[in-house]
C-alpha atoms as a PDB file:
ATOM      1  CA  UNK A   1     222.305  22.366 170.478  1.00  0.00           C
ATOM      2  CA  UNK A   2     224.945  24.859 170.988  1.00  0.00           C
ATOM      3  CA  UNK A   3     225.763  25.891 167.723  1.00  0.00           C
ATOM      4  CA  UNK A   4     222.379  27.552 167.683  1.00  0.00           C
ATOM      5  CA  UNK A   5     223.052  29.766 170.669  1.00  0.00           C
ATOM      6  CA  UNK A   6     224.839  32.356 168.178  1.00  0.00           C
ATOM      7  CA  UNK A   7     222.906  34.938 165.916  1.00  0.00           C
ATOM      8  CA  UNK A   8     224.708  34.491 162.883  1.00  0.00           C
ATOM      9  CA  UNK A   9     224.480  30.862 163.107  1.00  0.00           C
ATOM     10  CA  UNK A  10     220.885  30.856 163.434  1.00  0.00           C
ATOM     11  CA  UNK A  11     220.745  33.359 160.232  1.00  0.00           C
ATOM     12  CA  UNK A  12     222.777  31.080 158.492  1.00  0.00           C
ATOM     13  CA  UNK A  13     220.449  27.778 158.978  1.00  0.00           C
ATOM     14  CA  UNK A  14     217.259  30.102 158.203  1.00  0.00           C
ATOM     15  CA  UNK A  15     218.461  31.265 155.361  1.00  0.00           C
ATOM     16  CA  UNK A  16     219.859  27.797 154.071  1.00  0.00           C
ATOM     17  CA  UNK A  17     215.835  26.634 154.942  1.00  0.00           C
ATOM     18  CA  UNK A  18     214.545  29.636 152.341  1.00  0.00           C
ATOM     19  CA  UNK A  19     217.230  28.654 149.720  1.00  0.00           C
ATOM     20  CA  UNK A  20     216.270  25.076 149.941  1.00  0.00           C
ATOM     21  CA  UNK A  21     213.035  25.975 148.965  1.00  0.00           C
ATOM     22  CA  UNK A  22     213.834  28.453 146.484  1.00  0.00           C
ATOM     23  CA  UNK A  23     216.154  26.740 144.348  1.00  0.00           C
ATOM     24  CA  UNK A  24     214.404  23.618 143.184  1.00  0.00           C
ATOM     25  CA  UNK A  25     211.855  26.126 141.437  1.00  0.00           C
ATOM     26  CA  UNK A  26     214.587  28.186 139.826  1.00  0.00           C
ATOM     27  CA  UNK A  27     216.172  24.764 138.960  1.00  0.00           C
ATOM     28  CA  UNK A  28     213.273  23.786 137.208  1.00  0.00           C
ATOM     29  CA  UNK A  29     212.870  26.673 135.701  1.00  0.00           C
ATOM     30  CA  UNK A  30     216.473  26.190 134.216  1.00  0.00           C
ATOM     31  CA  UNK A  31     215.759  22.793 132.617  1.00  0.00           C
ATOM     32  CA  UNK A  32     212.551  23.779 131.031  1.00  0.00           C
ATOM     33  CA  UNK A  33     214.395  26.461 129.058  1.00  0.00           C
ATOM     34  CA  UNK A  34     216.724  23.692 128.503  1.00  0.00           C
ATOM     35  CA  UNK A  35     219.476  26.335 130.670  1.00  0.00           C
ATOM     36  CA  UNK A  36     220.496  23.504 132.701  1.00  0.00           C
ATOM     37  CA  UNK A  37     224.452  23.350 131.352  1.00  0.00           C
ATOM     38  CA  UNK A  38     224.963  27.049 131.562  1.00  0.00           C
ATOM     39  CA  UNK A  39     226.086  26.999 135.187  1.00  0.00           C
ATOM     40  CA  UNK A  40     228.518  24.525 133.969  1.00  0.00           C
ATOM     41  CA  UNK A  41     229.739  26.358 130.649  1.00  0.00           C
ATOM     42  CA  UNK A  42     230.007  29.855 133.160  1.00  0.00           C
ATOM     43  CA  UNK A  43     232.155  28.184 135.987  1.00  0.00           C
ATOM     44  CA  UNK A  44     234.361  27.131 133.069  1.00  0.00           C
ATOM     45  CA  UNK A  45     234.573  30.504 131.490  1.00  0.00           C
ATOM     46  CA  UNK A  46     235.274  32.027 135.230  1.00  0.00           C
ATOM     47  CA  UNK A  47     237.676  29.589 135.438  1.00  0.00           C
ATOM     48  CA  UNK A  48     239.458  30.895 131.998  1.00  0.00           C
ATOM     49  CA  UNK A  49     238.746  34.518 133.334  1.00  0.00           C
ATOM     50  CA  UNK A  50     240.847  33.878 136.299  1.00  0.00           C
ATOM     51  CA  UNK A  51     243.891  32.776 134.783  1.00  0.00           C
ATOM     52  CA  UNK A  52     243.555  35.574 132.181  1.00  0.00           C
ATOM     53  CA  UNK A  53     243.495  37.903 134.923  1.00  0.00           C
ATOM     54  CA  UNK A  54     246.804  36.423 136.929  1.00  0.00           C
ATOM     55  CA  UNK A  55     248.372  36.947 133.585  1.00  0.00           C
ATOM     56  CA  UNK A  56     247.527  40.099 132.872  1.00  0.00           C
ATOM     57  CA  UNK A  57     247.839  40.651 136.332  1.00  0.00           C
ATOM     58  CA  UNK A  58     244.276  42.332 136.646  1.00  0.00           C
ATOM     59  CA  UNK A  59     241.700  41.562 139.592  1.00  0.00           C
ATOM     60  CA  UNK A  60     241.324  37.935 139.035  1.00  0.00           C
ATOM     61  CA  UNK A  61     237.432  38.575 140.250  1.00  0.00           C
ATOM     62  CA  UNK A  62     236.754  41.248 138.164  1.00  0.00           C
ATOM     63  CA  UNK A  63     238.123  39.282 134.678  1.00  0.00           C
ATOM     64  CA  UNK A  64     235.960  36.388 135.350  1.00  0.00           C
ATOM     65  CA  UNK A  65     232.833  38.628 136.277  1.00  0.00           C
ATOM     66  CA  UNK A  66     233.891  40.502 132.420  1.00  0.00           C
ATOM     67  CA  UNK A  67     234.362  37.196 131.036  1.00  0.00           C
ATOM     68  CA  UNK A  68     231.023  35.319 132.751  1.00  0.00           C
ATOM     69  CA  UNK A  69     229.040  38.195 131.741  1.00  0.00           C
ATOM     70  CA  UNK A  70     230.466  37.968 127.954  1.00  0.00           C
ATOM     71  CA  UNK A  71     229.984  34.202 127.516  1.00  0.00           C
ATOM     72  CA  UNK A  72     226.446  34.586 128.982  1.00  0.00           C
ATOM     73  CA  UNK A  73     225.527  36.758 126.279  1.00  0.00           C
ATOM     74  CA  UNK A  74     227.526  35.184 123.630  1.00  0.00           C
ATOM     75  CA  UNK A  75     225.590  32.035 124.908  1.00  0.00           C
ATOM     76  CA  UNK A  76     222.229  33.587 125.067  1.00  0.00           C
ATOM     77  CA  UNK A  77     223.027  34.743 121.254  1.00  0.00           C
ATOM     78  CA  UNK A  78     223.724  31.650 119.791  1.00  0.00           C
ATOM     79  CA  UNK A  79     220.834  29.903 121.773  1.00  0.00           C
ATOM     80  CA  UNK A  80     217.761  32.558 120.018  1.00  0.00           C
ATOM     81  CA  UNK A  81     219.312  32.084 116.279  1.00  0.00           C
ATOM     82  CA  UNK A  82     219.115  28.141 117.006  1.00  0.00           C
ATOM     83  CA  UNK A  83     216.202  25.816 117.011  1.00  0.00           C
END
């Protein structure tokens, strides 16, 4: 296989073999602390924080970093004061 004859390439595909094993556990992880939507609610909000940052004309990355990190702990808030 050619592909394989480069460095970075095999990096790439032993790394991708270390994250396959990884993130199952950290998956399950998620859905026992019923956290399995957040990765959905956060792309949205990054989503929001990008176009907030085109308008403002700020660093699109660094607005939906501000506004990930904000909704994660807004999320985290209203998830301890609930049953």
């Amino acid at each position: 296989m050619e592909i394989f004859k480069y460095a970075f390439m095999q990096r790439a595909f032993l790394v991708g073999i270390l994250l396959a094993a990884v993130i199952p556990c950290i998956g399950m992880v998620m859905v026992c602390r019923r956290l399995s939507m957040i990765g959905d609610a956060l792309s949205h909000t990054s989503l929001a924080g990008v176009a907030a940052g085109l308008i403002l004309g700020l660093n699109p990355v660094l607005t939906a970093a501000a506004a990930c990190v904000i909704a994660a702990i807004g999320i985290e808030a209203i998830r301890r004061k609930l049953p």
